[in-house]
Structures are given as C-alpha cells and as structure tokens.
N, C-alpha and C. Protein backbone atom coordinates (compact mmCIF):
# COMPACT_ATOMS: atom_id res chain seq x y z
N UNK A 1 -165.99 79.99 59.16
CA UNK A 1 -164.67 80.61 59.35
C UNK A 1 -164.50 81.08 60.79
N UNK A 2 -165.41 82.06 61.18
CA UNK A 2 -165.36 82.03 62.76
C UNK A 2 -165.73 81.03 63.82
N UNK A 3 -165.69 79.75 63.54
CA UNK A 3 -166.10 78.79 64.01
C UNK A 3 -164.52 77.85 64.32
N UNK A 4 -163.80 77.62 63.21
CA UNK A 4 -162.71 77.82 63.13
C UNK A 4 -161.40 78.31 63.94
N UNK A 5 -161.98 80.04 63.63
CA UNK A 5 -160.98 80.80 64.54
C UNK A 5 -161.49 80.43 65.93
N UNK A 6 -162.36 80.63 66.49
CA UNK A 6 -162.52 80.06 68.16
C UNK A 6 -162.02 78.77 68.47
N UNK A 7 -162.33 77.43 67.79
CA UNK A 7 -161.75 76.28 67.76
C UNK A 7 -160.31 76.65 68.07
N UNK A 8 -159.52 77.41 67.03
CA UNK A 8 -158.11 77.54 66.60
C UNK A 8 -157.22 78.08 67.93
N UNK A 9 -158.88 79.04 68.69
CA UNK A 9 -158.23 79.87 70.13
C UNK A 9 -157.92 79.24 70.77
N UNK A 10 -159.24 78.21 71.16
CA UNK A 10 -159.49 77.51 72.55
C UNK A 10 -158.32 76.19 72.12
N UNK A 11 -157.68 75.48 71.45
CA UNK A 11 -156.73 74.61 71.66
C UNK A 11 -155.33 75.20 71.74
N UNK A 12 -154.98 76.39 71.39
CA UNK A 12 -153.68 77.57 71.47
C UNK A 12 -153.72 77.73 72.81
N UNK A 13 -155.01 78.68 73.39
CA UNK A 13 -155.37 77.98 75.36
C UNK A 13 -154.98 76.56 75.57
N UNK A 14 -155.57 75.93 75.26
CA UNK A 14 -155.26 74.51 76.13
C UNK A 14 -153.32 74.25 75.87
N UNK A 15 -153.20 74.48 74.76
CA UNK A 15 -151.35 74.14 74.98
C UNK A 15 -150.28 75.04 75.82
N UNK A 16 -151.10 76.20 76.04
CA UNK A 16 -150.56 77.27 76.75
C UNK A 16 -150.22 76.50 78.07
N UNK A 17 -151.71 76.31 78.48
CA UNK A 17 -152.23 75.85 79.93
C UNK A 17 -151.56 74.66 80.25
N UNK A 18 -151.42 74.02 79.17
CA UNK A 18 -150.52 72.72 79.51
C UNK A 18 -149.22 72.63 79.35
N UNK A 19 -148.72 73.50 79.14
CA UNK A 19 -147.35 73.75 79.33
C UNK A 19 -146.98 75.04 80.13
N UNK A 20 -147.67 75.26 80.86
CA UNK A 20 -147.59 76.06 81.93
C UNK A 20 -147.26 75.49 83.28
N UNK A 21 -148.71 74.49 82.79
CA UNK A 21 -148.65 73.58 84.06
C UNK A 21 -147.24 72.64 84.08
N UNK A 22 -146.69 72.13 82.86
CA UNK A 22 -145.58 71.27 82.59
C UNK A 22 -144.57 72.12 83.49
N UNK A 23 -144.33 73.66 83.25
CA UNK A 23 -143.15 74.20 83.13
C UNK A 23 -143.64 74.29 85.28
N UNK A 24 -144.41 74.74 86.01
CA UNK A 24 -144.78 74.49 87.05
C UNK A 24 -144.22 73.25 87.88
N UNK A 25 -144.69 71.99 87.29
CA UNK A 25 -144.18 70.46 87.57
C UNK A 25 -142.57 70.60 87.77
N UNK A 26 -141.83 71.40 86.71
CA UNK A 26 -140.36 71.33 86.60
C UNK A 26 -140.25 71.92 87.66
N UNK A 27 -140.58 73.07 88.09
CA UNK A 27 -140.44 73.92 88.90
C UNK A 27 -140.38 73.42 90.65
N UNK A 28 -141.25 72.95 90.54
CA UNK A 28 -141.56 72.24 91.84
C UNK A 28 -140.44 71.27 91.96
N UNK A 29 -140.10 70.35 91.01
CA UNK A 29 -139.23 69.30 90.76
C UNK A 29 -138.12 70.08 91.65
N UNK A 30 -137.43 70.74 90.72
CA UNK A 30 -136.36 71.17 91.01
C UNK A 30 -136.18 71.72 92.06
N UNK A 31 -137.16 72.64 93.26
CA UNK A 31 -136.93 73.14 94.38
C UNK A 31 -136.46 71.73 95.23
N UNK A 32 -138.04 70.67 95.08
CA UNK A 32 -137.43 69.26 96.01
C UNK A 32 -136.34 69.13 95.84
N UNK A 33 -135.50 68.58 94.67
CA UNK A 33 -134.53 68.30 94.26
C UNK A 33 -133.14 68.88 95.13
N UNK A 34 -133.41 70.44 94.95
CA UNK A 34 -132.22 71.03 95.68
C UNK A 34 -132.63 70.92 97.13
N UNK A 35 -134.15 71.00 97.97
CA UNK A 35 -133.99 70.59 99.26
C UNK A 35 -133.62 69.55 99.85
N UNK A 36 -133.65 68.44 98.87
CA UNK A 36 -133.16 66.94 99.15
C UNK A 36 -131.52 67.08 99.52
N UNK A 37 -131.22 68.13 98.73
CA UNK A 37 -129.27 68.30 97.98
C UNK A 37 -128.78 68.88 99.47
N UNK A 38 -129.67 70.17 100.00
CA UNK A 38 -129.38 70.01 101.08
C UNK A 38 -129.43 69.57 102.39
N UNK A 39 -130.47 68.93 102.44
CA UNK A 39 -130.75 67.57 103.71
C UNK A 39 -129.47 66.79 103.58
N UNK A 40 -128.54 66.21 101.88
CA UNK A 40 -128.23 65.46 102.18
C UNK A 40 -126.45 65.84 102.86
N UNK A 41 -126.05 67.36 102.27
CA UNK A 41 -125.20 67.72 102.78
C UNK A 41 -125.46 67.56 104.24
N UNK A 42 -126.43 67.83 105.07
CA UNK A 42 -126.59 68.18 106.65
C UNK A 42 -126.48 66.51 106.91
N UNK A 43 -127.10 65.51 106.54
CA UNK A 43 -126.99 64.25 107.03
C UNK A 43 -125.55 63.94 106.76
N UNK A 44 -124.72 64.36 105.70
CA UNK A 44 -123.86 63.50 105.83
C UNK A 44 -122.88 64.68 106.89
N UNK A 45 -123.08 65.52 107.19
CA UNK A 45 -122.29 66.55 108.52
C UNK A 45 -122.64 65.79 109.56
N UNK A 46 -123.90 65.54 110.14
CA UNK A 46 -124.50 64.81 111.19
C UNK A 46 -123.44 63.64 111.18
N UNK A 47 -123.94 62.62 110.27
CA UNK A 47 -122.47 61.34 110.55
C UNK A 47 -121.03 61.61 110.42
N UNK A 48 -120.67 62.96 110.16
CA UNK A 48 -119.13 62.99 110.16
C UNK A 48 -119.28 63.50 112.14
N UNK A 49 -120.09 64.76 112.30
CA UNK A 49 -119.91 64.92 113.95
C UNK A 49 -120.24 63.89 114.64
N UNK A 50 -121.15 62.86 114.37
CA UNK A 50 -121.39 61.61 115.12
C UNK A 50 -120.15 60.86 115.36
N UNK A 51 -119.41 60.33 114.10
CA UNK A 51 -118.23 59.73 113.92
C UNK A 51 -116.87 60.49 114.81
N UNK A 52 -117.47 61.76 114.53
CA UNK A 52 -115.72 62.30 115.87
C UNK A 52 -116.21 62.20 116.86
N UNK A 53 -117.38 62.44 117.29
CA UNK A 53 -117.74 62.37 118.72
C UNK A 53 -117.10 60.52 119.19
N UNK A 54 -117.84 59.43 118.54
CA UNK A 54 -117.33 58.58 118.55
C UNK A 54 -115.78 58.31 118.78
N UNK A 55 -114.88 58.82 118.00
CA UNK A 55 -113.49 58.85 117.88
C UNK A 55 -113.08 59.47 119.35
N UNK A 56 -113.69 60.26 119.82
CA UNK A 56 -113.14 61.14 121.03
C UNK A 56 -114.12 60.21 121.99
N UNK A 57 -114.72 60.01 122.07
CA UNK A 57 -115.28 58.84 123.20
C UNK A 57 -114.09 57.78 123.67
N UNK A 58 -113.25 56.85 122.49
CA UNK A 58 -112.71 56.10 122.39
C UNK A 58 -111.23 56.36 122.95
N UNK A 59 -111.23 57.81 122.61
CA UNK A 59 -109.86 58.31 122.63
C UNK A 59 -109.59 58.65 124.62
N UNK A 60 -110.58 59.12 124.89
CA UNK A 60 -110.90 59.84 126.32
C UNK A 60 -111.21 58.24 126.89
N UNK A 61 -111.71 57.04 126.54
CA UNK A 61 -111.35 56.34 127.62
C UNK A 61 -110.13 55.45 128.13
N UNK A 62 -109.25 55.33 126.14
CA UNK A 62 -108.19 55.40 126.62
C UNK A 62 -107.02 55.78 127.51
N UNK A 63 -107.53 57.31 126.99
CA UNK A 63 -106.31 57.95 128.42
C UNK A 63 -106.94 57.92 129.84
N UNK A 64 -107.76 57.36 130.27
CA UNK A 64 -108.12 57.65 131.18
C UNK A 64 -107.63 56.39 131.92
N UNK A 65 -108.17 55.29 130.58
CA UNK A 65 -107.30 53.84 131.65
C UNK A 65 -106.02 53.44 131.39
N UNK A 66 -105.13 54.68 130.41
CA UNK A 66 -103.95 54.83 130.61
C UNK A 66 -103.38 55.37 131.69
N UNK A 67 -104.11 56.48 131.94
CA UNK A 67 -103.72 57.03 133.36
C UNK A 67 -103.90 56.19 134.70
N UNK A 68 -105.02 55.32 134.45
CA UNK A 68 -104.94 54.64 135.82
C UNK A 68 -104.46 53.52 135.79
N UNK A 69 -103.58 52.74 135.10
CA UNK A 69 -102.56 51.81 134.88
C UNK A 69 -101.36 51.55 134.79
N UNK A 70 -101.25 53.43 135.22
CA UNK A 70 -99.74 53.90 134.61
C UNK A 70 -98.69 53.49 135.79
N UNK A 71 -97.44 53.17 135.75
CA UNK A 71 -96.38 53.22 136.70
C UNK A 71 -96.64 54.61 137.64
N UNK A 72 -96.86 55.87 136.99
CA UNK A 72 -97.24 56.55 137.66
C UNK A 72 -97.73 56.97 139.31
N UNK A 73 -98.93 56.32 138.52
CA UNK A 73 -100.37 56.01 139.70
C UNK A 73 -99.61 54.77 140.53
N UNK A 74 -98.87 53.83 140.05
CA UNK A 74 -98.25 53.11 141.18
C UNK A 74 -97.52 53.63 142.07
N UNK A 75 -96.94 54.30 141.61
CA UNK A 75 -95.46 54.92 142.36
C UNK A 75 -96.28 56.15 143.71
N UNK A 76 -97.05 56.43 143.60
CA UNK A 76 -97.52 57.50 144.41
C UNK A 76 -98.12 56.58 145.64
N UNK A 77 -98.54 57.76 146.68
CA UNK A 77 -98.48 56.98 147.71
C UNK A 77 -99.91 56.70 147.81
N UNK A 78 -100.52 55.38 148.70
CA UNK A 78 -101.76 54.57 148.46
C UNK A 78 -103.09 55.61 149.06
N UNK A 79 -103.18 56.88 149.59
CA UNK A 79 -103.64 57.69 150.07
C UNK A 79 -104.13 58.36 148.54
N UNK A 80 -103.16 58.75 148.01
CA UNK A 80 -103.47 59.55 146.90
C UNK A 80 -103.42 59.07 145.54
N UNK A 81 -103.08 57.62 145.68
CA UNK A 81 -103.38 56.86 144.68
C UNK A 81 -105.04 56.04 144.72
N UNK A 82 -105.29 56.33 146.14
CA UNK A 82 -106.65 55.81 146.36
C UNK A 82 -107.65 56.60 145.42
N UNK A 83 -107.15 58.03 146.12
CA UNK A 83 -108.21 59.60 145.75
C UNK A 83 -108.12 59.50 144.14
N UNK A 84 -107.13 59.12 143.74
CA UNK A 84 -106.82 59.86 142.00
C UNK A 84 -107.46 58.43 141.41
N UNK A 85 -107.67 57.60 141.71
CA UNK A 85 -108.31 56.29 140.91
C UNK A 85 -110.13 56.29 141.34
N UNK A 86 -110.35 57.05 142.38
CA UNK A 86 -111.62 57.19 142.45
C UNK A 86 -112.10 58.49 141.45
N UNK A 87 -111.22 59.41 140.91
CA UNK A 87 -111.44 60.33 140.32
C UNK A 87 -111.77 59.99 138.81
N UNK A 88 -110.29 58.91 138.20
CA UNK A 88 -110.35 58.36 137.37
C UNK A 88 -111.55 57.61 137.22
N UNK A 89 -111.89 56.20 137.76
CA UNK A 89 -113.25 55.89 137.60
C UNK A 89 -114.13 56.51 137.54
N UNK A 90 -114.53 57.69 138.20
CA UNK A 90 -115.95 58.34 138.08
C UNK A 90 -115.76 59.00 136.85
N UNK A 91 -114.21 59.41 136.23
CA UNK A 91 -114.76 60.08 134.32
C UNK A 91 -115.14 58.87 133.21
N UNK A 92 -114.28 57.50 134.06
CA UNK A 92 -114.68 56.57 133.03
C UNK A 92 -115.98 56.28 133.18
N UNK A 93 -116.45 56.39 134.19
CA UNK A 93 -117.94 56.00 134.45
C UNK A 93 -118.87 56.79 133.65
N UNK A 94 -119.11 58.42 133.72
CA UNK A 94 -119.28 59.49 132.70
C UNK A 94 -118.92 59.30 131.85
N UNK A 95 -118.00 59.09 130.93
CA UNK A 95 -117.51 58.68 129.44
C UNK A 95 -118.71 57.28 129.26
N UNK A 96 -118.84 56.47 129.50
CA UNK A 96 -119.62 55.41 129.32
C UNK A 96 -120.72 55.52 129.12
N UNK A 97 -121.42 56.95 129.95
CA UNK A 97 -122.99 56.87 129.73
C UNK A 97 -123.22 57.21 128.34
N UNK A 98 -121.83 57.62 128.03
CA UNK A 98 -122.77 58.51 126.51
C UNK A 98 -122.42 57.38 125.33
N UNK A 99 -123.25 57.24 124.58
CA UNK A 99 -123.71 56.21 123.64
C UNK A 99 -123.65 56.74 122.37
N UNK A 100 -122.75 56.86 121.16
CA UNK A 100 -122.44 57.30 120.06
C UNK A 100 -122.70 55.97 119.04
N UNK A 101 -123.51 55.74 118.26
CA UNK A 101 -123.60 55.01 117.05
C UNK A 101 -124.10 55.14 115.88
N UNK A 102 -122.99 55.18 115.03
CA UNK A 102 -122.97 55.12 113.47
C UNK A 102 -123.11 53.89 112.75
N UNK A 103 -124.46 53.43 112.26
CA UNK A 103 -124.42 52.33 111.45
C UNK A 103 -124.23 52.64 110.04
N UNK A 104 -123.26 51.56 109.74
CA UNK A 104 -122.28 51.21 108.61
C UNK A 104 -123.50 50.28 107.78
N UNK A 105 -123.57 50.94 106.56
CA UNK A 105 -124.33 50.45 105.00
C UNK A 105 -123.64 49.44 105.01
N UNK A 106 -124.05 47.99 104.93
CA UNK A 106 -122.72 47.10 104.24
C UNK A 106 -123.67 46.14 103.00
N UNK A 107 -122.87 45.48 102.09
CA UNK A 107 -123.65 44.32 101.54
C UNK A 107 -122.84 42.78 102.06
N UNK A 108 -122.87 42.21 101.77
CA UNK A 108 -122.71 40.70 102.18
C UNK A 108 -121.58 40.69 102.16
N UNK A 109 -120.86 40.82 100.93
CA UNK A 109 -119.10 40.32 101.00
C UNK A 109 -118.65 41.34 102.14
N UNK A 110 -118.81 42.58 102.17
CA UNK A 110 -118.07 43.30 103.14
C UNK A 110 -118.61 43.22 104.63
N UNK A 111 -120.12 43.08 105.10
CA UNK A 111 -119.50 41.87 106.60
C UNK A 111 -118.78 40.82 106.43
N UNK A 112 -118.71 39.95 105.63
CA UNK A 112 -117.66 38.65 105.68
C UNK A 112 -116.32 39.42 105.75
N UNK A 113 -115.96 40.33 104.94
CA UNK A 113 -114.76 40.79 105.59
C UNK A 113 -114.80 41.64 106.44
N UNK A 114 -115.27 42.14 106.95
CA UNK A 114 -115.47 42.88 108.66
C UNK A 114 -115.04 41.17 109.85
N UNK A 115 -115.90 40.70 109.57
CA UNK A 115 -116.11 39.35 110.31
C UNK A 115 -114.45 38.79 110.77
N UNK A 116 -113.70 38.42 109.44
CA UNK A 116 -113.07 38.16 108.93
C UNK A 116 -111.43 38.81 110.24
N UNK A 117 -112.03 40.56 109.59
CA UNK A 117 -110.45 41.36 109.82
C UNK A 117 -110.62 41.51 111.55
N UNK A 118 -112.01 41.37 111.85
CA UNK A 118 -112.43 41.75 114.21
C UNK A 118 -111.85 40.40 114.04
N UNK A 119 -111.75 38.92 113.83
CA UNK A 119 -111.54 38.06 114.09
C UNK A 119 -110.17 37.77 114.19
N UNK A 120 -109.81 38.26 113.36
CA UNK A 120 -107.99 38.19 113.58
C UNK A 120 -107.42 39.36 114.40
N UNK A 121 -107.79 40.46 114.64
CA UNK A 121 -107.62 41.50 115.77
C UNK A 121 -107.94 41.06 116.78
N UNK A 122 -108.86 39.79 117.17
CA UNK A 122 -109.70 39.60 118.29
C UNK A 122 -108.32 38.69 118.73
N UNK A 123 -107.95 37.99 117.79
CA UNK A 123 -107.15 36.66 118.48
C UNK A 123 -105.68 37.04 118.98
N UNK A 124 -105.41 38.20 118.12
CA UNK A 124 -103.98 38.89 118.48
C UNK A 124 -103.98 39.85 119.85
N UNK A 125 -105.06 40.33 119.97
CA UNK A 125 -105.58 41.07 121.17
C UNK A 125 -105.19 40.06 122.37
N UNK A 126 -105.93 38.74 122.52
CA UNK A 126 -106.12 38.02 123.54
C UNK A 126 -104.52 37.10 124.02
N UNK A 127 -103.49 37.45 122.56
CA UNK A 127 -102.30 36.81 123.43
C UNK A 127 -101.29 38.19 123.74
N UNK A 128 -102.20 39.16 123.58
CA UNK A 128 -100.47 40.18 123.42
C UNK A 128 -99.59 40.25 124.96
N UNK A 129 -100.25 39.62 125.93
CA UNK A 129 -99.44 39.24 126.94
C UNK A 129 -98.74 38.28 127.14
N UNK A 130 -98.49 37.24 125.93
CA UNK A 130 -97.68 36.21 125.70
C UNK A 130 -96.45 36.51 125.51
N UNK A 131 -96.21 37.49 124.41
CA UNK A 131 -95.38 37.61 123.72
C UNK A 131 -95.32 39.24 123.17
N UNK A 132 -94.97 40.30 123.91
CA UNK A 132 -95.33 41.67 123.31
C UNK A 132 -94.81 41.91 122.56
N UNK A 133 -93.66 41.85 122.55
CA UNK A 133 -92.36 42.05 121.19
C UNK A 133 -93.25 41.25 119.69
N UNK A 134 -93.42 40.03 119.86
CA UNK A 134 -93.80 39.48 118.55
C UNK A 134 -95.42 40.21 118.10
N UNK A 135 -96.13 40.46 119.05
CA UNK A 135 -97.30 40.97 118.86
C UNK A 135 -97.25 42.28 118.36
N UNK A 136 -96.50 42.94 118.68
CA UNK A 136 -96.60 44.34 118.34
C UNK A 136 -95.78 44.09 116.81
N UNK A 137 -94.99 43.26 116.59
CA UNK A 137 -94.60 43.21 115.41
C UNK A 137 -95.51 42.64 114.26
N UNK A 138 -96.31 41.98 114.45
CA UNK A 138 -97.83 41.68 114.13
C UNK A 138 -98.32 42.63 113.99
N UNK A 139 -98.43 43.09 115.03
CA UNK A 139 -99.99 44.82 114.86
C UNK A 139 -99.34 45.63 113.76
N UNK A 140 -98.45 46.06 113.91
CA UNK A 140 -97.19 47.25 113.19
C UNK A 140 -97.81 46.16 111.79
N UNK A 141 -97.58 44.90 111.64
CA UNK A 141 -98.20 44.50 110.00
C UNK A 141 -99.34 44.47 109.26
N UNK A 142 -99.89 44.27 110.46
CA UNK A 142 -101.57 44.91 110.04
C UNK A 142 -101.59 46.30 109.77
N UNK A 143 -101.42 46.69 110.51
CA UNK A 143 -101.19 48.37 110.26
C UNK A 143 -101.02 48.93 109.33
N UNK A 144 -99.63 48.27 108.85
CA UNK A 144 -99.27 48.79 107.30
C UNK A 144 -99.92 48.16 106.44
N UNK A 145 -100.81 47.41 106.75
CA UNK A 145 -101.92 47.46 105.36
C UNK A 145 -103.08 48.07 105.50
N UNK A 146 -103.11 48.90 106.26
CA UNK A 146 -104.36 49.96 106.11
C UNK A 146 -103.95 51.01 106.16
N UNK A 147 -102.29 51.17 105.82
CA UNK A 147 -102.09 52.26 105.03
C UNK A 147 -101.61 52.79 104.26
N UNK A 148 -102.27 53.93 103.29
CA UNK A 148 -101.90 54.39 101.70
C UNK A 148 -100.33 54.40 101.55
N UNK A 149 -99.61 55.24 102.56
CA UNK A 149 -98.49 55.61 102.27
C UNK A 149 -97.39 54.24 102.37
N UNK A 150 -96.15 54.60 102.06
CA UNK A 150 -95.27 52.99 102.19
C UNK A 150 -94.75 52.98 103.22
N UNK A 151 -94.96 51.95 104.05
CA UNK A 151 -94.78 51.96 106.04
C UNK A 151 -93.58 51.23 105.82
N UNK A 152 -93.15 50.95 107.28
CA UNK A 152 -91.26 50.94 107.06
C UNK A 152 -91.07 49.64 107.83
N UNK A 153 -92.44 48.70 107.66
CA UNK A 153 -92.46 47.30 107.85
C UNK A 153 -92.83 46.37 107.29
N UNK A 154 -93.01 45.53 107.16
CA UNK A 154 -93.42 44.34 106.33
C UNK A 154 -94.70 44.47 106.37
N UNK A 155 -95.66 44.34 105.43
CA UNK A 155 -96.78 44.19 105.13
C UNK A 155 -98.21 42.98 104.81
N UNK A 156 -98.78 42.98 106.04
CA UNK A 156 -99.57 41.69 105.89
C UNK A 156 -100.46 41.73 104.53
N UNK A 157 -99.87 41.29 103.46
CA UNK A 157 -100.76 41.50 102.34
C UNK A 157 -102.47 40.71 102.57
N UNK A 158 -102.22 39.66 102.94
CA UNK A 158 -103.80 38.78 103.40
C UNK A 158 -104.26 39.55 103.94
N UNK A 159 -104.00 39.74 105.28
CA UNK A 159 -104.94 40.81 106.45
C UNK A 159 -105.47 42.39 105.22
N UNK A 160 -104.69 42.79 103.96
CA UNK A 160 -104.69 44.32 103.25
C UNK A 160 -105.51 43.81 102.67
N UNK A 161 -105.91 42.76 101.61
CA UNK A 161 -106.77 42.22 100.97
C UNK A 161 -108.11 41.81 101.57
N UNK A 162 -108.28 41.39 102.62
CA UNK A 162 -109.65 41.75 103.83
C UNK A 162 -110.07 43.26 103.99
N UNK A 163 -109.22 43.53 103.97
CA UNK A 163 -109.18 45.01 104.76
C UNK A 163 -109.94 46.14 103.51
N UNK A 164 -109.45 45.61 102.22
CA UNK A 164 -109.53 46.58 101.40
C UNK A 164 -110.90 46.29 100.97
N UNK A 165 -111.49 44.75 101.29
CA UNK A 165 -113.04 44.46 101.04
C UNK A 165 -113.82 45.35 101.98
N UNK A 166 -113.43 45.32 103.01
CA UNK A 166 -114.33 46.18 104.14
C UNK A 166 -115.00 47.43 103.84
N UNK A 167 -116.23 47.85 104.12
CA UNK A 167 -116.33 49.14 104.13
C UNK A 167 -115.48 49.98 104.28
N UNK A 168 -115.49 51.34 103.15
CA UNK A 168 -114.63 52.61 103.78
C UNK A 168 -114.18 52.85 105.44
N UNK A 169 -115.77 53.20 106.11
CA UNK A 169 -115.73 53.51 107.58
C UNK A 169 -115.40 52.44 108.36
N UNK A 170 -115.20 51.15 107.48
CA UNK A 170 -115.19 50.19 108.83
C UNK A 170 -113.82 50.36 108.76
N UNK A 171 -112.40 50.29 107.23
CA UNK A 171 -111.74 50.52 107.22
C UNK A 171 -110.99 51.10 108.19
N UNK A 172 -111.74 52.20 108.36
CA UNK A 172 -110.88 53.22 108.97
C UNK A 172 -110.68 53.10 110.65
N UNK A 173 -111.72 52.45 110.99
CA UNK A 173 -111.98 52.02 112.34
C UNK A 173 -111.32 50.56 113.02
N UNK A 174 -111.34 49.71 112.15
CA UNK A 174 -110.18 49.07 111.95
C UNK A 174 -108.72 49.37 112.38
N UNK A 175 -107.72 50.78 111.26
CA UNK A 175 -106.63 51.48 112.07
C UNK A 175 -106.82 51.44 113.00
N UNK A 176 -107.70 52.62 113.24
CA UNK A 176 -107.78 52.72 114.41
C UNK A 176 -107.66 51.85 115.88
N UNK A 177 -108.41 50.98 115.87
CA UNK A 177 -108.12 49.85 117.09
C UNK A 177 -106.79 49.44 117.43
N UNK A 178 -106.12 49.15 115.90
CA UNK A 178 -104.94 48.43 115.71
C UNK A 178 -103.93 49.81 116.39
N UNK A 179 -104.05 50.91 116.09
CA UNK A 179 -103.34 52.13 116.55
C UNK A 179 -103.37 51.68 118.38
N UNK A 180 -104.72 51.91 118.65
CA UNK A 180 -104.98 51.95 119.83
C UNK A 180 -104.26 50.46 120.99
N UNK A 181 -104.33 49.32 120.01
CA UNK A 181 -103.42 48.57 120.68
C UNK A 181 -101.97 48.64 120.55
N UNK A 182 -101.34 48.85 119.26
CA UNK A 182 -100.42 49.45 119.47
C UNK A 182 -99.40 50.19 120.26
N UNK A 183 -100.50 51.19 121.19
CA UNK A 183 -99.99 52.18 121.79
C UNK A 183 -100.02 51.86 123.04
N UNK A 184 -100.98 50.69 123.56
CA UNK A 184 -100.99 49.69 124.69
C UNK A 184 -99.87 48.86 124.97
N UNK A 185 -99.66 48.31 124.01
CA UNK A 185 -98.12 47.02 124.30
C UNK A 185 -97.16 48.40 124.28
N UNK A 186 -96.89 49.70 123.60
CA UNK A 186 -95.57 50.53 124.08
C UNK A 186 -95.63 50.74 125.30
N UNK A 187 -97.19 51.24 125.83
CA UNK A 187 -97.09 51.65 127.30
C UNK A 187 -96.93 50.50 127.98
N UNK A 188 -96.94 49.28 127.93
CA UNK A 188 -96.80 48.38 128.69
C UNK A 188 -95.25 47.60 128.47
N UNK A 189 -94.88 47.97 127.48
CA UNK A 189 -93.41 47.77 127.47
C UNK A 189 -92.51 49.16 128.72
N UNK A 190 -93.08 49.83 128.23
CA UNK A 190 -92.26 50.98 128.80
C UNK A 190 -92.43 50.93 130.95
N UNK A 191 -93.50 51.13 130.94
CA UNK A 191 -94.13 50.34 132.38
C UNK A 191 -92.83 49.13 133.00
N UNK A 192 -93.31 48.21 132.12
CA UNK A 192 -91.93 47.16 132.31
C UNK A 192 -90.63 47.47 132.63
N UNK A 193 -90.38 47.98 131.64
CA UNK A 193 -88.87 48.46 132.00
C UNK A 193 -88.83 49.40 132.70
N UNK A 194 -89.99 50.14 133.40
CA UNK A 194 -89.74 51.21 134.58
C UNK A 194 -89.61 50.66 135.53
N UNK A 195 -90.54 49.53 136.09
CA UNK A 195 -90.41 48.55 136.90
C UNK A 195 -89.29 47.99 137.21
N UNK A 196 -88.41 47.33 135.97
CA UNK A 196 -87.56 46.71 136.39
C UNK A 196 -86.33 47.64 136.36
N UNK A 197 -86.23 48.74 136.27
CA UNK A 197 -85.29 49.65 136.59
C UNK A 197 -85.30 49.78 138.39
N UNK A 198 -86.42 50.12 138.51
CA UNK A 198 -86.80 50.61 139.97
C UNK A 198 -86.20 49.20 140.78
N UNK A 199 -86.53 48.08 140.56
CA UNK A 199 -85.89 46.74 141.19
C UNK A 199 -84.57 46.63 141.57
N UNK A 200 -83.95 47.14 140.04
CA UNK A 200 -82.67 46.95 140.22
C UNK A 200 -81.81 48.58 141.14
N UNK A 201 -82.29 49.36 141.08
CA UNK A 201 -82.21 50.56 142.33
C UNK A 201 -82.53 49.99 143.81
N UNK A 202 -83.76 49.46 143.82
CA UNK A 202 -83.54 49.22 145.11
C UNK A 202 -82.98 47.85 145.71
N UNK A 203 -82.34 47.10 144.81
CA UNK A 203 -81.52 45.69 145.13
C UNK A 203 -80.41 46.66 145.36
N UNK A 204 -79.95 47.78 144.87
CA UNK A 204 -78.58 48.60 144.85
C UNK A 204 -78.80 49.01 146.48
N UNK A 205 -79.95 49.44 146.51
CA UNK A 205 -79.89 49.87 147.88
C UNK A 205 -79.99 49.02 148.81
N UNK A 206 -80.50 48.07 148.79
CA UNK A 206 -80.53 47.35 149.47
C UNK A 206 -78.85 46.98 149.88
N UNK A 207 -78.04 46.88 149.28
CA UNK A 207 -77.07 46.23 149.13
C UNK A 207 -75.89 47.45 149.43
N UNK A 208 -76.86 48.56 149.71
CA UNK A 208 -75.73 49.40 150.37
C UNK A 208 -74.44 49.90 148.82
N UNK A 209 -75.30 49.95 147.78
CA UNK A 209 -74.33 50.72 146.58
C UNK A 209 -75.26 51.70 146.11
C-alpha cells in the first residue's frame, strides 16, 4: 500500500513537471510571437519612410529640372541665368547621390504586367514631342485607370486591366510617373505659348505697334 502511494506521488510529480514545462513552452511562444508582431510593425514603418523618402527624391528632382527649363530661367539675363543653373545643377547633383530602394515582392504574372504597363509608358514617353495634345490625351487615359474614383475622361480599360495585375506598390508608382509626365507636357505646353506670345510682342515692336 505504501508502495503504491509513493508510485501514485512520483507520477502526480512528473505530470506537474510536465505541464509546467508545457505551460513555460507557451510562454516563451507567445513573448516571440508578440516580438515578431512588433519587428513587423517597425519593418513595415521602415518601407513606408523608405517609400516617401523615395517619393520626395523624385519629386525634388522634378522641380528642380522644372526650374531649370522654365521660360523663366530663359527670360533672365545670361549672367544670372548662368549663376542660377550652376546652382540648380549642383542640388540636382546632391539629390542624385542619395540612393532610396524599395524592392517590390512580385510573383511571375505581376512582373509580366509591370513589364507590360513600363513598356507602354516607355513608348508614349519617347513621342510626347510629336504630338503633345494627343499624348497628354493618352496619359490623362492611362491615368484614369489607376484611378478608384470616376475621372472625367475616357478610360484605357486594357492599360486598367495590366495595371490592376501589377503589384499594389508598383501600382501606385505607376500613377505616379504618369502624373509626373503629365505635368511635363502642361509645362511644356504652357512654355510654348509663352514663347510664342513673346514673338508676337516683339514682331509688334518691331513693327513700331
């Protein structure tokens, strides 16, 4: 009988002990678990500040070779259009050193449509000095298919159906470009017609009216 009861102790110990240790294992589990939870909040902060830094890289060298392309910078005199384009280059030069990259997760179908949507941006890019009016009426259609709300132009459904294969982020980067040319053919429309305003002023003057 007391042979028994000790037997009866020592395995009541052992289930203790082993579910001690079980409840330990959980324990541990679950701390990793939540330190993982927050690594992964901080990584995905890291690629959202990576990604604006990016966005403002893009944005700052725009205006910068907006500014030095502008009718503006023409119109001033070659002394101080010299000084202000050496100024300009040396921020584009600084903007350049810095190197921002976010690599994009993709699987197979969505590079083929990445491939796909740079390839038709690439080819519209390379004539928009053909034809700006028709090009920008192009871009403005791409455009409105990368976006949610209902745009107040015709809609390249093919180019939206690429577009919508693409990664989220490539998505979005995508707009973006298309924005960014966009805003190139206005300034270069507008340029134009500053130009040819100024022509027709000084044919006036010329002509003594």
């Amino acid at each position: 009988m007391a042979q028994a009861k000790i037997h009866l102790a020592k395995m009541t110990e052992a289930a203790n002990g082993k579910f001690s240790r079980s409840m330990s294992m959980a324990d541990r589990s679950g701390r990793l678990l939540e330190s993982l939870d927050q690594l992964e909040i901080r990584v995905e902060a890291l690629r959202e500040a990576a990604t604006s830094m990016e966005q403002e890289r893009e944005c700052l060298l725009d205006m910068i070779q907006s500014i030095n392309n502008s009718e503006e910078m023409r119109s001033i005199c070659d002394g101080e259009r010299e000084e202000l384009s050496l100024t300009a280059n040396r921020l584009l030069g600084r903007t350049l050193t810095v190197e921002i990259s976010v690599e994009i997760i993709r699987n197979s179908t969505q590079e083929d449509a990445l491939r796909k949507a740079t390839s038709l941006i690439d080819e519209l890019a390379a004539k928009l000095l053909d034809d700006m009016e028709g090009a920008r009426k192009r871009l403005m259609a791409l455009h409105a298919a990368c976006v949610t709300e209902a745009p107040p132009v015709p809609i390249d459904t093919k180019f939206q159906t690429i577009v919508i294969t693409c990664a989220l982020e490539d998505q979005k980067k995508i707009k973006r470009r298309l924005e960014t040319l966009i805003r190139k053919v206005d300034n270069a429309e507008k340029n134009i017609k500053i130009m040819d305003h100024q022509k027709v002023d000084d044919l006036n003057s010329a002509n003594g009216k």
